[in-house]
Protein backbone atom coordinates (compact mmCIF):
# COMPACT_ATOMS: atom_id res chain seq x y z
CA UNK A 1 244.92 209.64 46.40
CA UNK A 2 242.23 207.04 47.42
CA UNK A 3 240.74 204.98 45.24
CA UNK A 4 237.10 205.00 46.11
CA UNK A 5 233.81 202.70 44.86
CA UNK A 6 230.17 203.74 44.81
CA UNK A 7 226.70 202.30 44.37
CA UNK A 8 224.38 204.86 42.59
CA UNK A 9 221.42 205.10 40.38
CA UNK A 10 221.82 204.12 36.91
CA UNK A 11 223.13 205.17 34.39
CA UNK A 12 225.82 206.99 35.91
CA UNK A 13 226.34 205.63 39.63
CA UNK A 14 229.02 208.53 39.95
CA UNK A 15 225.73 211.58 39.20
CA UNK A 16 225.49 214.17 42.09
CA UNK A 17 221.85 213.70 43.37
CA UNK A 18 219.39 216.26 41.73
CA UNK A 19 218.34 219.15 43.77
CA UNK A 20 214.56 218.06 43.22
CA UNK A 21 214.66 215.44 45.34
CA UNK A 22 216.15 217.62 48.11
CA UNK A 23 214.38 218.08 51.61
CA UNK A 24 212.72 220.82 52.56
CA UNK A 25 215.81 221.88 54.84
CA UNK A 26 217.87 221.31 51.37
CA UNK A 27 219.81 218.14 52.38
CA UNK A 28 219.06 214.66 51.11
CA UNK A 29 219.03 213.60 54.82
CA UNK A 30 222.18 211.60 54.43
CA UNK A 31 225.35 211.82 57.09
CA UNK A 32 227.89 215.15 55.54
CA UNK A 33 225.37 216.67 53.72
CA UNK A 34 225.74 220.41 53.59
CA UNK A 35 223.22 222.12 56.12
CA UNK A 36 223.01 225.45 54.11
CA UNK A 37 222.01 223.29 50.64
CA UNK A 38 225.00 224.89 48.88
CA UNK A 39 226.66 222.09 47.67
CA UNK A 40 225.96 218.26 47.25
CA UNK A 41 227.58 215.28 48.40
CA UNK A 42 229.04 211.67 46.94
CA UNK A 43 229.26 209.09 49.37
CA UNK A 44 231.89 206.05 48.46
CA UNK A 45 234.08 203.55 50.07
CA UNK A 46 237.22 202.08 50.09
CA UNK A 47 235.81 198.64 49.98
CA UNK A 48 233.31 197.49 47.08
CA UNK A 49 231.77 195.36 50.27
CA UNK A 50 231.12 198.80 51.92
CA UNK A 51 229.50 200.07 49.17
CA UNK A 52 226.83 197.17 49.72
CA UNK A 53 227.10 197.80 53.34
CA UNK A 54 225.70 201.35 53.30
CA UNK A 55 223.24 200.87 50.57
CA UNK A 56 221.57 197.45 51.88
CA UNK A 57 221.70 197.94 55.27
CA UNK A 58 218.04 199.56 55.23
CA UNK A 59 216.63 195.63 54.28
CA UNK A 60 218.07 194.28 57.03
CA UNK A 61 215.28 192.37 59.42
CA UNK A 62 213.59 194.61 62.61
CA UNK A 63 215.38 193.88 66.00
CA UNK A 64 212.41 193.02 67.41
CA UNK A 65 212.53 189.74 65.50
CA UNK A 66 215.65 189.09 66.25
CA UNK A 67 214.74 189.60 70.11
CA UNK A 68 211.34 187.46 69.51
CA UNK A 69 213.42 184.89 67.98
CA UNK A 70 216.15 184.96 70.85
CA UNK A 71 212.86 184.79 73.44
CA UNK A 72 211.35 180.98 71.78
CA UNK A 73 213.45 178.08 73.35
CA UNK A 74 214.81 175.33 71.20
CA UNK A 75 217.81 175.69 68.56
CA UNK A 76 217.86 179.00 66.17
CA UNK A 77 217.66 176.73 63.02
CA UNK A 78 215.67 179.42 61.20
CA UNK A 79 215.93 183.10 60.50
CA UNK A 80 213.54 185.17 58.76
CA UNK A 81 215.59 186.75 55.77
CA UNK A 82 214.85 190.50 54.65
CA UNK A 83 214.51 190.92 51.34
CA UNK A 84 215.82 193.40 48.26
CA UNK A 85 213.87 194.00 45.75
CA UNK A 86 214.61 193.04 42.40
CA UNK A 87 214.26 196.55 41.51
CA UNK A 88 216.87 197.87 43.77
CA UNK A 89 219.34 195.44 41.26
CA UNK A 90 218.29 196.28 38.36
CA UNK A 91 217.83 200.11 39.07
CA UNK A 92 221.66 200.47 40.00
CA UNK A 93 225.13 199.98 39.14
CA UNK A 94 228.82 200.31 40.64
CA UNK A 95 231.65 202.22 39.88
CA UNK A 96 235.13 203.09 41.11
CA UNK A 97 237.12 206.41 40.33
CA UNK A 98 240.42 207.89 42.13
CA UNK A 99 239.40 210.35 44.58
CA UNK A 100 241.49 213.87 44.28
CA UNK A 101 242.39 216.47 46.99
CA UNK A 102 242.31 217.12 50.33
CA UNK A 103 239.97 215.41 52.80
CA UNK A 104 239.74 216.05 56.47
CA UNK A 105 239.77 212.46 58.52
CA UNK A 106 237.09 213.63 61.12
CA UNK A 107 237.93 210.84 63.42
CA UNK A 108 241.43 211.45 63.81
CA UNK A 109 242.63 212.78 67.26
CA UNK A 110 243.60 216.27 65.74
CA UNK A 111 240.60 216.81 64.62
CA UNK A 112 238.30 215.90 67.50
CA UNK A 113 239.43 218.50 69.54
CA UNK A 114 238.64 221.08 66.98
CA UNK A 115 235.53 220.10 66.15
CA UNK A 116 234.69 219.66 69.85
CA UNK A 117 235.79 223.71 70.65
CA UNK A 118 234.15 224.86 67.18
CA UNK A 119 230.68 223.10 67.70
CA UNK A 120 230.33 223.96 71.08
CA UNK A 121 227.25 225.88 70.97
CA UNK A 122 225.35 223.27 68.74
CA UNK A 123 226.42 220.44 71.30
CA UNK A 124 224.88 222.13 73.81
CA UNK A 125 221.68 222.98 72.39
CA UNK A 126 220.92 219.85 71.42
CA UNK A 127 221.38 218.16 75.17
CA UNK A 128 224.80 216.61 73.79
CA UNK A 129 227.49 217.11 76.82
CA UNK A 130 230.74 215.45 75.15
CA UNK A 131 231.60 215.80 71.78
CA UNK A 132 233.96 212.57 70.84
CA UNK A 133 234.46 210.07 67.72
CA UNK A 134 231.33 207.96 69.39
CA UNK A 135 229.61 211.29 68.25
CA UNK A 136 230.00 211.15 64.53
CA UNK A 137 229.19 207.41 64.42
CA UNK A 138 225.62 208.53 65.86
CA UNK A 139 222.77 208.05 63.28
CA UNK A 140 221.15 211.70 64.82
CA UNK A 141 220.75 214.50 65.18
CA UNK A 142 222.07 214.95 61.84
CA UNK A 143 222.56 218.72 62.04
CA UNK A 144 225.28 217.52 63.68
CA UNK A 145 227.38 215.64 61.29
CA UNK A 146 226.27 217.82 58.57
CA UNK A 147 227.95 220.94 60.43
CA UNK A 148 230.58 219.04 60.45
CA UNK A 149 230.23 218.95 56.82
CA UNK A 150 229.88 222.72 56.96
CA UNK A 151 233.22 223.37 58.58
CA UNK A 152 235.32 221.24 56.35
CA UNK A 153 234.24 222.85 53.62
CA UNK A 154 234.53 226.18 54.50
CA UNK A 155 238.51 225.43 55.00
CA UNK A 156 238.61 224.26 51.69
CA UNK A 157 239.20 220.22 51.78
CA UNK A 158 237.46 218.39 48.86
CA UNK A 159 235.57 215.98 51.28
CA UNK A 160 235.82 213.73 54.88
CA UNK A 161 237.24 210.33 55.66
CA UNK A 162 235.06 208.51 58.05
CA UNK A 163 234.64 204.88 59.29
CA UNK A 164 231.52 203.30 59.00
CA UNK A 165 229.53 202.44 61.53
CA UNK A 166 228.59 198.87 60.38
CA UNK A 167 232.11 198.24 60.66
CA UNK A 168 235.29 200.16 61.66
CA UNK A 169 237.23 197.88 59.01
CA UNK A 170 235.21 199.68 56.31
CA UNK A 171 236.83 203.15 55.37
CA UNK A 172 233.96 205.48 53.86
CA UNK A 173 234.37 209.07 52.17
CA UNK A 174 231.89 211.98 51.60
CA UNK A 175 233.17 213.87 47.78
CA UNK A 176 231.88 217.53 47.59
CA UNK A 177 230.77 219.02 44.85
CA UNK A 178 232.71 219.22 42.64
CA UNK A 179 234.56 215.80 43.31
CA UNK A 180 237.77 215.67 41.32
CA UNK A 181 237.73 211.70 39.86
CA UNK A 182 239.74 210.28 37.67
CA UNK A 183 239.85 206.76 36.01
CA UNK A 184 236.27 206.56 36.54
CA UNK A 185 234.82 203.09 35.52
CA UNK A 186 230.96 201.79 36.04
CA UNK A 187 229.21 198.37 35.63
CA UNK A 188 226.58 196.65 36.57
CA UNK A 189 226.11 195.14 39.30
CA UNK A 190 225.66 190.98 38.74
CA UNK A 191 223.36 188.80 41.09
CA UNK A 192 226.37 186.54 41.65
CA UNK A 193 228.55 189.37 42.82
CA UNK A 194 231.23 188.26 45.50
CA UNK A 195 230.61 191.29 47.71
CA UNK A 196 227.09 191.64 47.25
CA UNK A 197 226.47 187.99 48.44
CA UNK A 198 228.84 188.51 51.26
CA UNK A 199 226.65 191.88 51.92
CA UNK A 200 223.53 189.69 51.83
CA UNK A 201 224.98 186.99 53.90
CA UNK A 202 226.46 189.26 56.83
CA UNK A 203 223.05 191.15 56.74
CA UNK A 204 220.55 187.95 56.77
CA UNK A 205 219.31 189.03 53.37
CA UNK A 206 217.99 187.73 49.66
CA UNK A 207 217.14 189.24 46.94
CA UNK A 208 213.77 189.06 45.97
């Protein structure tokens, strides 16, 4: 069984989110929520660096400064950073747990072609003509994904492996409720953190 890590909210990064902050379509707008607001969803990684990945990636500086920068002539000797808030620091902490059950690796070529015959109808209403791995890595339409979601819970597995798409070297899993952890540990998370400088490096971020 996998061990996984996760970033949440303190003090228990490991808490399901609460339905109050839902959407009005019931989700919490992330990748495999459920679309039908049944059940709610952890999201965790293999890698403690993936964790920071996921969770910091929405700092990370606009591409059009990156393409203003790439458009002046002369040396790049200086990049803009974007910045975390010190809130975002203090607010959360990290945790690690061993993952039980079954979950469904939606990438994997057995499962492609299902997905591909059993979402037929919802490809093609919404213009897609393929339905491939490129598919899941997309950040929309989320209905999507969260069908997806839908499907593997309704066979009963206890969550999805999925690669991340800010790196296929980072190995990402969505728990339904109820996620079946053991060993679960929590700490905070230090400024001097190994993977969250590396997370702040890779991304062109600081901390504020």
């Amino acid at each position: 069984m996998p061990i996984v890590h996760r970033i949440g909210r303190r003090p228990d990064p490991w808490q399901y989110p609460d339905w109050s902050r839902a959407n009005q379509d019931r989700t919490f707008g992330n990748r495999f929520d459920d679309p039908n607001g049944e059940y709610r969803v952890l999201y965790a990684s293999s890698m403690r660096l993936g964790c920071f990945f996921e969770t910091l990636a929405r700092y990370r500086p606009d591409l059009e400064l990156y393409a203003e920068l790439r458009g002046i002539a002369g040396d790049e000797d200086f990049v803009p950073m974007g910045i975390v808030p010190r809130e975002w620091l203090d607010n959360r902490m990290i945790g690690s747990a061993q993952a039980q059950g079954r979950f469904a690796d939606v990438g994997a070529s057995d499962w492609l072609p299902r997905l591909r015959r059993m979402l037929a109808p919802l490809l093609i209403r919404h213009g897609i003509p393929d339905f491939d791995a490129s598919i899941l890595q997309r950040s929309g339409p989320r209905v999507l994904t969260q069908s997806v979601s839908d499907l593997i819970y309704r066979e009963g597995f206890n969550g999805i492996r999925y690669l991340s798409k800010y790196g296929h070297d980072i190995e990402n899993w969505a728990l339904f409720e109820p996620a079946d952890l053991t060993g679960r540990l929590q700490n905070s998370i230090r400024p001097d953190d190994p993977d969250l400088l590396e997370a702040l490096r890779i991304f062109d971020l600081a901390m504020g």
